[in-house]
C-alpha atoms as a PDB file:
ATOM      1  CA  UNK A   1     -13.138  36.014 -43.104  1.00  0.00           C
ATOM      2  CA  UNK A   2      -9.790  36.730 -41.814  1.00  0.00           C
ATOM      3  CA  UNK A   3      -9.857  34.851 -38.588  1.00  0.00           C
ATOM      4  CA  UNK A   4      -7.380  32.027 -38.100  1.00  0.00           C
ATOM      5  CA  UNK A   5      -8.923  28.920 -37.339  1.00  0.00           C
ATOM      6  CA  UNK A   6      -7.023  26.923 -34.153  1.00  0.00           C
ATOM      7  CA  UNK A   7      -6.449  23.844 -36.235  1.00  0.00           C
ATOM      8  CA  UNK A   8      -4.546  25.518 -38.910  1.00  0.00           C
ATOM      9  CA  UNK A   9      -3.376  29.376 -37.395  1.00  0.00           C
ATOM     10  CA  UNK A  10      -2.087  30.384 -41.121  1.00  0.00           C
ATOM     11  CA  UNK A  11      -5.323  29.845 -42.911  1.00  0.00           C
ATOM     12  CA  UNK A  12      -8.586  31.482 -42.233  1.00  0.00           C
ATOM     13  CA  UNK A  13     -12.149  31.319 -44.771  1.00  0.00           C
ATOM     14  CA  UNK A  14     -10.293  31.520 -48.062  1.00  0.00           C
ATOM     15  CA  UNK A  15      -7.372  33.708 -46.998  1.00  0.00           C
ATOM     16  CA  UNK A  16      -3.810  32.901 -45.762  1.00  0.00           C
ATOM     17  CA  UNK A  17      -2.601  35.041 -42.668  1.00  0.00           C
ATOM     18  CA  UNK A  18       0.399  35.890 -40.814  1.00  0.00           C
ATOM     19  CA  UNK A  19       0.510  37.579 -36.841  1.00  0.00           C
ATOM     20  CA  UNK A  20       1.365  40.902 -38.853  1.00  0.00           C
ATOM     21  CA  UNK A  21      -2.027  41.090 -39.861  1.00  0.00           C
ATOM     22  CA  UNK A  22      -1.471  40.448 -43.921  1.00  0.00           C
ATOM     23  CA  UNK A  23      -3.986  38.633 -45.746  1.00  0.00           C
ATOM     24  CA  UNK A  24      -3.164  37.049 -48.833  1.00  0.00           C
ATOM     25  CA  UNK A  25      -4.678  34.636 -51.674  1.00  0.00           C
ATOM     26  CA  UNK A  26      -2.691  32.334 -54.563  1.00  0.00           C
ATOM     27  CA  UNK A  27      -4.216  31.293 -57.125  1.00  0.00           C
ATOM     28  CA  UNK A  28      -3.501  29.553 -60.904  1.00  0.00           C
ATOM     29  CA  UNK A  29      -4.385  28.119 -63.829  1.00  0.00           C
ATOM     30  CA  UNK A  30      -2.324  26.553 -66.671  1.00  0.00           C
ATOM     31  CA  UNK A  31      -0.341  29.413 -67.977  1.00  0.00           C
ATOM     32  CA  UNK A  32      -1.326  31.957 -65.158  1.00  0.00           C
ATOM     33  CA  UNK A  33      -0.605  32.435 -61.659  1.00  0.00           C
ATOM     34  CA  UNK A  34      -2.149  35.490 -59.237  1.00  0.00           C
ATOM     35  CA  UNK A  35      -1.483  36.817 -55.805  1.00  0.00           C
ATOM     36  CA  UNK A  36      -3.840  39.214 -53.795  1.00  0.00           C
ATOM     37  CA  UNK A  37      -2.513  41.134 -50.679  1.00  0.00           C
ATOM     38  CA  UNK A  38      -3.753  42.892 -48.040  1.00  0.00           C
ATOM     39  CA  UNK A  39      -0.602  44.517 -46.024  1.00  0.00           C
ATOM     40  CA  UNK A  40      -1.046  45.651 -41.649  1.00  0.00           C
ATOM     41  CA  UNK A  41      -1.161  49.151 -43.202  1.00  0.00           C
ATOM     42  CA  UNK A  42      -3.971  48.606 -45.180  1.00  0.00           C
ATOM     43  CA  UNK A  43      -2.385  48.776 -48.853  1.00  0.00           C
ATOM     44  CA  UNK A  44      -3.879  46.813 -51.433  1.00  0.00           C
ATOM     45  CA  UNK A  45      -1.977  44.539 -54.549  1.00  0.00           C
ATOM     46  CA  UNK A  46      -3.239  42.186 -56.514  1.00  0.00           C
ATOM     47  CA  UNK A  47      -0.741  40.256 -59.283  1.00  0.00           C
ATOM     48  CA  UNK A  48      -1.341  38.409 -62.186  1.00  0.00           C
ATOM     49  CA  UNK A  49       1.505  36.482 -64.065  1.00  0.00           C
ATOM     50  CA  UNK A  50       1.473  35.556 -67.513  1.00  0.00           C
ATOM     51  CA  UNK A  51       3.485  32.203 -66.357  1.00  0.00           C
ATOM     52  CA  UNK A  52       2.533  29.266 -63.950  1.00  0.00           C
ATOM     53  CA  UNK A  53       6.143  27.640 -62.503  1.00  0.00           C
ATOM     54  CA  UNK A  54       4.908  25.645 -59.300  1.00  0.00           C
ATOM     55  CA  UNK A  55       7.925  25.704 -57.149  1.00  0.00           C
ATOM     56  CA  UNK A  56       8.297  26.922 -53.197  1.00  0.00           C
ATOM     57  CA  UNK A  57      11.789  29.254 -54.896  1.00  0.00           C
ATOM     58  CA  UNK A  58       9.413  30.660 -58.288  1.00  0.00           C
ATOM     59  CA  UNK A  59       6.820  31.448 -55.480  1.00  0.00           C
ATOM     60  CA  UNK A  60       9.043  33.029 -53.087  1.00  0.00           C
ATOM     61  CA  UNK A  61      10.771  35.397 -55.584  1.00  0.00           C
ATOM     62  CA  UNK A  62       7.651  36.482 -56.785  1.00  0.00           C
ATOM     63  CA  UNK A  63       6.065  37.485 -52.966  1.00  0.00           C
ATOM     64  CA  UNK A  64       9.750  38.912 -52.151  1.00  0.00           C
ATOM     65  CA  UNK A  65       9.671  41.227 -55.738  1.00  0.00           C
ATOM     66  CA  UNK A  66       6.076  42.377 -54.711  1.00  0.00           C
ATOM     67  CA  UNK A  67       6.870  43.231 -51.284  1.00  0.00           C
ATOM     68  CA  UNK A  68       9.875  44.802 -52.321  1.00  0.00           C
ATOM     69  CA  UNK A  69       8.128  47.178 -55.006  1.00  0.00           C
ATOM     70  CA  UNK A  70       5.810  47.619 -52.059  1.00  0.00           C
ATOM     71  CA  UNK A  71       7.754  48.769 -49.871  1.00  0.00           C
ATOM     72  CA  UNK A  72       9.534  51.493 -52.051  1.00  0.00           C
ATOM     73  CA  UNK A  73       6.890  53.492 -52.724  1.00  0.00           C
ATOM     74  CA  UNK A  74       7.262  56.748 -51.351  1.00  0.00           C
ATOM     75  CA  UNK A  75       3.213  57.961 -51.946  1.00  0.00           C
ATOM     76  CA  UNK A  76       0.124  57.738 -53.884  1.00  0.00           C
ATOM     77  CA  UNK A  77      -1.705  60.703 -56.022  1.00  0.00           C
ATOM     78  CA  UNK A  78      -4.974  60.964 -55.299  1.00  0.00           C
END
């Protein structure tokens, strides 16, 4: 499911992939947008935005915010 195909080496079956190992999935509908992420490390986020603004900058602020709240967390509680 994660596989990268040789035509297109970003895209697998239904996912979008990187060489890190992150899988990742977009999607919207009028009003909404989501974002599910699977990190190298195994950590887990899924997104959803009470907004739809379908621009390459909206997009990118919104992957760079969740990464970045990602990244500061210092541990979980079981």
């Amino acid at each position: 499911m994660t596989q990268a195909s040789a035509a297109n080496p970003r895209h697998a079956k239904g996912w979008s992939v990187d060489p890190f190992d992150n899988w990742w999935h977009t999607g919207s509908l009028p009003g909404t947008s989501t974002r599910a992420v699977r990190t190298h490390g195994g950590f887990c986020w899924a997104a959803f935005v009470n907004g739809r603004r379908m621009s390459p900058p909206a997009d990118r602020d919104r992957d760079d915010l969740l990464w970045n709240m990602a990244r500061n967390v210092k541990g979980w509680q079981a």
